[in-house]
C-alpha atoms as a PDB file:
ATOM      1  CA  UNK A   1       0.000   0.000   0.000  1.00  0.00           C
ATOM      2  CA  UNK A   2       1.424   3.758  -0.952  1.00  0.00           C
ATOM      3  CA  UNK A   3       0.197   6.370   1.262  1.00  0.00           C
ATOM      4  CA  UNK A   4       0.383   9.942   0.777  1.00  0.00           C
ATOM      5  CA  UNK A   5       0.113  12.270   3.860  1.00  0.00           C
ATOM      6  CA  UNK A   6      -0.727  15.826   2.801  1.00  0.00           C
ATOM      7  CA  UNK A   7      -3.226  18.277   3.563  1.00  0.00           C
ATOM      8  CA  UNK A   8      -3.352  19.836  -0.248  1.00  0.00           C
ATOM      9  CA  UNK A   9      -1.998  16.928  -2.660  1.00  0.00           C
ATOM     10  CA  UNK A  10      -4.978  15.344  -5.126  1.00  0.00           C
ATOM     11  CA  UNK A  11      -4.371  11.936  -7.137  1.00  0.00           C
ATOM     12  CA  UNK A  12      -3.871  14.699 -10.199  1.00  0.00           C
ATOM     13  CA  UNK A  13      -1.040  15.887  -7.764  1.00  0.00           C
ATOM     14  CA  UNK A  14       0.643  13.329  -5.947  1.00  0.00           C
ATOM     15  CA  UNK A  15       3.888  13.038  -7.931  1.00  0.00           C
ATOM     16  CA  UNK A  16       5.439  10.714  -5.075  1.00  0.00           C
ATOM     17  CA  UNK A  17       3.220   9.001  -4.220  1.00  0.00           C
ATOM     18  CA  UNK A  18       3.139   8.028  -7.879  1.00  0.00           C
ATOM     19  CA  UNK A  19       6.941   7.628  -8.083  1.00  0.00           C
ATOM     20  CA  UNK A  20       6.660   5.227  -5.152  1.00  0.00           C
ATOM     21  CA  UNK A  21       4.079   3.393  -6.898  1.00  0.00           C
ATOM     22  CA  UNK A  22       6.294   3.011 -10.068  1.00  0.00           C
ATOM     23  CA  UNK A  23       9.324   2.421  -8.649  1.00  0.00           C
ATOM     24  CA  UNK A  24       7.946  -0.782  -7.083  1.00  0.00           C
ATOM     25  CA  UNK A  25       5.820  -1.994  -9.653  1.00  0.00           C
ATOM     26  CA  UNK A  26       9.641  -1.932 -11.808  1.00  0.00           C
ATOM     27  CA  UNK A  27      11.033  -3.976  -9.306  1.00  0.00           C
ATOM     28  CA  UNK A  28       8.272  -6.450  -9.684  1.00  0.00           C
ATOM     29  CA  UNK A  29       6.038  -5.533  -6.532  1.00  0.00           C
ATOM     30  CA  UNK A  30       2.008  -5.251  -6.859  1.00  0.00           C
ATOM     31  CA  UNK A  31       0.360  -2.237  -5.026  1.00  0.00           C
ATOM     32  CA  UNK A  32      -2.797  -3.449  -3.731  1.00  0.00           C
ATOM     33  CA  UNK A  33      -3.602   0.566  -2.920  1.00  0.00           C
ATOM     34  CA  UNK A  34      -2.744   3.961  -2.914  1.00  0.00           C
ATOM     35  CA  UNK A  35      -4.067   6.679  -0.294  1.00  0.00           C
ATOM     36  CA  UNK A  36      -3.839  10.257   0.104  1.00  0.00           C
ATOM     37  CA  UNK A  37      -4.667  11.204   3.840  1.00  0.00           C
ATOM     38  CA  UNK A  38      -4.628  14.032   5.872  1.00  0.00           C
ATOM     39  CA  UNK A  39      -1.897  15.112   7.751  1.00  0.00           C
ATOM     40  CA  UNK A  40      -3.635  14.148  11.173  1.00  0.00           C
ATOM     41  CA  UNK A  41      -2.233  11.681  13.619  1.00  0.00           C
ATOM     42  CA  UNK A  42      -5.135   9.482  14.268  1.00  0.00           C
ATOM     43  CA  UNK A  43      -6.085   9.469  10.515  1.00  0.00           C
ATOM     44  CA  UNK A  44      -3.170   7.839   9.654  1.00  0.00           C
ATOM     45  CA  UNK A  45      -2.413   6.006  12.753  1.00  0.00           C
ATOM     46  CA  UNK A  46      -5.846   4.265  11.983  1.00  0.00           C
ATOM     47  CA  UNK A  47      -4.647   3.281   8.337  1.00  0.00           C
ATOM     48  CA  UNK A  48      -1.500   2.061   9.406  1.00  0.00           C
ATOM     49  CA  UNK A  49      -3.529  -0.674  11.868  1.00  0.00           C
ATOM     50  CA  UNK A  50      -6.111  -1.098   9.285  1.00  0.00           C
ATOM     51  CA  UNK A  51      -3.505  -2.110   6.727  1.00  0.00           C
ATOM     52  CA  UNK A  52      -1.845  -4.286   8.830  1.00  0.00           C
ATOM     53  CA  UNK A  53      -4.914  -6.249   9.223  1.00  0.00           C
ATOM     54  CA  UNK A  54      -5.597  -6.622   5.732  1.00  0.00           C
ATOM     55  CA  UNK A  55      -3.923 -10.175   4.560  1.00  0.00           C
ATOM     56  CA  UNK A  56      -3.677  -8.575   1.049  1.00  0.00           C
ATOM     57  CA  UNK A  57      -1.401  -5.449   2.439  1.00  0.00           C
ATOM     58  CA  UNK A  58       2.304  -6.989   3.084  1.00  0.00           C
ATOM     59  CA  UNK A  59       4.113  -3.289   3.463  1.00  0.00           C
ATOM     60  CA  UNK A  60       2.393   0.394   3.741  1.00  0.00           C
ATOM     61  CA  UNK A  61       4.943   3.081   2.723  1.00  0.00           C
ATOM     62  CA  UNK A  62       4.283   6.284   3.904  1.00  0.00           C
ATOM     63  CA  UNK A  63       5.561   9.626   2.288  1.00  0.00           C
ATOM     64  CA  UNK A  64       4.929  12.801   3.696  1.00  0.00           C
ATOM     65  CA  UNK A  65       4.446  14.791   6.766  1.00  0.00           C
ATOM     66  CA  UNK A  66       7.731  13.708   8.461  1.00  0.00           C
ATOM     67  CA  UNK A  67       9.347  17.099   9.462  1.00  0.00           C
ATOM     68  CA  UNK A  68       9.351  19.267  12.119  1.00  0.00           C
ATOM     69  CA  UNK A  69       6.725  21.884  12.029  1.00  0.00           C
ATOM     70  CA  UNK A  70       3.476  21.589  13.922  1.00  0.00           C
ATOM     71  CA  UNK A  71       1.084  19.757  11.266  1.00  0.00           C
ATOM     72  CA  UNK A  72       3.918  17.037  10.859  1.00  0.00           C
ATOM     73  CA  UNK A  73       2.213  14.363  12.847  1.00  0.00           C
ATOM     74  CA  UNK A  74       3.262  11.189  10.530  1.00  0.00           C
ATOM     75  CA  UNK A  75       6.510   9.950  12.238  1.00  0.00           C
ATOM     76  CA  UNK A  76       4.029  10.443  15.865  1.00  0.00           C
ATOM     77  CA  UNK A  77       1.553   8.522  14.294  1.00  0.00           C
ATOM     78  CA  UNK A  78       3.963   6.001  12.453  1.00  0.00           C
ATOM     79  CA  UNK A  79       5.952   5.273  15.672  1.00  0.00           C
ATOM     80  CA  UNK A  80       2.914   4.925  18.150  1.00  0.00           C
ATOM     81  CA  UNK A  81       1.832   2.155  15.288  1.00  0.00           C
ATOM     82  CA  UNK A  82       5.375   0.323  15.634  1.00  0.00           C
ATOM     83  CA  UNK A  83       5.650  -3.330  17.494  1.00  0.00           C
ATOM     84  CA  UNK A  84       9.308  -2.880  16.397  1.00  0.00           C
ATOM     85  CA  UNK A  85      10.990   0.000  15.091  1.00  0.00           C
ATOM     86  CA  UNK A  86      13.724  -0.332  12.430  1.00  0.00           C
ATOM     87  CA  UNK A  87      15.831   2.371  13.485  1.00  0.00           C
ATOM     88  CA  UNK A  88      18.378   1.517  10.632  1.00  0.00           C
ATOM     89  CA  UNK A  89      15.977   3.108   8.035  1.00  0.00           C
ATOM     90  CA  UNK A  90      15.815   6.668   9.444  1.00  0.00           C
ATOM     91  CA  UNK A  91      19.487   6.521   9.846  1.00  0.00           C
ATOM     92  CA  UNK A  92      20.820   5.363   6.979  1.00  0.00           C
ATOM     93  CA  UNK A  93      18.166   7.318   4.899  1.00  0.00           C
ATOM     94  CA  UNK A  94      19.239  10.950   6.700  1.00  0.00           C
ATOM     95  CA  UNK A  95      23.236   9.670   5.862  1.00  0.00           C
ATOM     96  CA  UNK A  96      22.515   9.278   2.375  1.00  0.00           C
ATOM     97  CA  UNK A  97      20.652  12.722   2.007  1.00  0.00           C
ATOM     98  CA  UNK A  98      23.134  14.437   3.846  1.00  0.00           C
ATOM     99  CA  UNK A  99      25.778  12.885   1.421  1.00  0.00           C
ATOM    100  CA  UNK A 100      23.861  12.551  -1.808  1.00  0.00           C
ATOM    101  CA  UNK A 101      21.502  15.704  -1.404  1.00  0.00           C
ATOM    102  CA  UNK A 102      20.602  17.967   1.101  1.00  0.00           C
ATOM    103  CA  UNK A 103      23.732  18.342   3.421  1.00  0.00           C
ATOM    104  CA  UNK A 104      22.907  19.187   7.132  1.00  0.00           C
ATOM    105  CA  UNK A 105      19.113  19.776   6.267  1.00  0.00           C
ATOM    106  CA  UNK A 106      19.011  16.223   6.766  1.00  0.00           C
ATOM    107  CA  UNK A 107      18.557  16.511  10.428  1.00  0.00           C
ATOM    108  CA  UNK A 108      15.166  18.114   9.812  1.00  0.00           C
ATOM    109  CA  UNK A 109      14.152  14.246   8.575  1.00  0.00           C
ATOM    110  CA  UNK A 110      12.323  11.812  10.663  1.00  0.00           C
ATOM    111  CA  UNK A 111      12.022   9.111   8.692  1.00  0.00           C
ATOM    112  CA  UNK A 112      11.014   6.091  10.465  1.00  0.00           C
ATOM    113  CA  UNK A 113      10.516   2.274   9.868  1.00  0.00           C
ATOM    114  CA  UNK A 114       9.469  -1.218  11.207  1.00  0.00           C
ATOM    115  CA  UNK A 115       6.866  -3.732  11.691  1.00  0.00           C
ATOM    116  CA  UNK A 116       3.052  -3.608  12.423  1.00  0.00           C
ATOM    117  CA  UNK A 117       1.350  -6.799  13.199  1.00  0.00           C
ATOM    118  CA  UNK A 118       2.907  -8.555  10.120  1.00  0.00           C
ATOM    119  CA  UNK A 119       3.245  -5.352   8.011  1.00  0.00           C
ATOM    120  CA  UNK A 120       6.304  -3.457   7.276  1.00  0.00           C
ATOM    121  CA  UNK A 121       6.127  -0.336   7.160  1.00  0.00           C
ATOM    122  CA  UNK A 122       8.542   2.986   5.643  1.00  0.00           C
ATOM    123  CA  UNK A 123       7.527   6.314   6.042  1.00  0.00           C
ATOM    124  CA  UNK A 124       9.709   9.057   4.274  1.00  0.00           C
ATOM    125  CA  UNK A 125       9.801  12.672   3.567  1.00  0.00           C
ATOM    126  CA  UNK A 126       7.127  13.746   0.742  1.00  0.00           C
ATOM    127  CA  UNK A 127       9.170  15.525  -1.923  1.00  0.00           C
ATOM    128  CA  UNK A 128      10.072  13.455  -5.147  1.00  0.00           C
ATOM    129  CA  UNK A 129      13.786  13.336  -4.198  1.00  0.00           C
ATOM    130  CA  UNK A 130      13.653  12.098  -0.910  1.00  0.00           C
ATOM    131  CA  UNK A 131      10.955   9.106  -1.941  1.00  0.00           C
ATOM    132  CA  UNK A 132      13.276   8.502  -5.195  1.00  0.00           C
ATOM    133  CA  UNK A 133      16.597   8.291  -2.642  1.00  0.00           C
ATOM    134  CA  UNK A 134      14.840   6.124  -0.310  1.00  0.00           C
ATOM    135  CA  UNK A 135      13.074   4.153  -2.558  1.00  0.00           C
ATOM    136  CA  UNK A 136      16.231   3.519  -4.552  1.00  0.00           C
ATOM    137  CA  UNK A 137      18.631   2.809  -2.013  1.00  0.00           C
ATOM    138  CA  UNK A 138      16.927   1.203   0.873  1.00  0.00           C
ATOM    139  CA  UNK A 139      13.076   0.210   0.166  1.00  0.00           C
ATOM    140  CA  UNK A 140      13.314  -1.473  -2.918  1.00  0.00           C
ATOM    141  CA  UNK A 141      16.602  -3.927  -2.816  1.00  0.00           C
ATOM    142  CA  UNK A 142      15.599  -4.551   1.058  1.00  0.00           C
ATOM    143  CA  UNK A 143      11.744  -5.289   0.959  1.00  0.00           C
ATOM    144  CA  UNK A 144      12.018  -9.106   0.249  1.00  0.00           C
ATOM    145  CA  UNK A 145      14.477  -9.158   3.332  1.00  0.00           C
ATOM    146  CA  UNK A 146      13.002  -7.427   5.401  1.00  0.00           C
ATOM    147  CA  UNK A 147       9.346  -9.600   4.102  1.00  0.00           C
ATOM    148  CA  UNK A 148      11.339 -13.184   4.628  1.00  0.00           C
ATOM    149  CA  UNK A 149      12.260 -12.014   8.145  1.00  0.00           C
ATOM    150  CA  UNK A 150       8.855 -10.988   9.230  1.00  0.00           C
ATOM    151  CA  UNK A 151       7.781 -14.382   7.910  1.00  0.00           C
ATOM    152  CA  UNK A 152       9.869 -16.376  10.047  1.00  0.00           C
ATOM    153  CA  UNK A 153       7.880 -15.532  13.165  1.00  0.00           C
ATOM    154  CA  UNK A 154       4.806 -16.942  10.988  1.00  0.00           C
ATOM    155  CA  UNK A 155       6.138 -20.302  11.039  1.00  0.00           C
END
């Protein structure tokens, strides 16, 4: 599932949310759905559970709404969904966009990752660059592994 968080972006609009969605349909991955929701905690706290219950819904990436100022509520909302964080993917995603990017803006990122239930779940920054850099780098050639470890506890 590809999730959106933004209070003004449309379908017509949502240029990550629609580079997420190609990027992993090129590396072979079906999106069962794509959501734009506001940028309000329990809105997307409640998606986050209600994806995780849905057999059909392996990982929910998130983009948007994962900076500092007030209505910013997705890493809250992300987090406070988490059975176990993956703190890896917020680090390794602000050292490539210092490197690769954005320099010392990185810090304003709070990207954050884990598992739900049997979900994982990624939720990067909303602009374009930051969804292609994670989606390039880390999502993509880690989802199976990160999939095949979550099923081992299914056994």
């Amino acid at each position: 599932m590809v999730v959106t968080v933004s209070d003004t972006r449309t379908e017509q609009t949502d240029k990550s949310g629609s580079l997420m969605r190609q990027l992993l349909e090129e590396a072979g991955y079906t999106v069962a759905a794509c959501r734009i929701v506001k940028d309000e905690y329990e809105q997307i706290r409640r998606l986050v559970r209600e994806a995780a219950e849905d057999e059909a819904i392996e990982a929910v990436l998130l983009n948007g709404g994962t900076g500092i100022a007030v209505r910013d509520t997705t890493y809250e909302a992300v987090r406070d969904s988490l059975d176990k964080e993956m703190p890896g993917f917020g680090e390794i995603f602000r050292y490539l966009s210092y490197v690769e990017d954005i320099g010392s803006a990185a810090i304003l990122s709070r990207a954050v990752a884990g598992v739900c239930g049997g979900t994982a779940v990624f939720s990067m920054p909303g602009s374009t660059g930051a969804v292609r850099l994670a989606m390039s780098k880390i999502v993509v050639p880690e989802l199976r592994h990160v999939m095949r470890e979550i099923y081992k506890d299914r056994k």
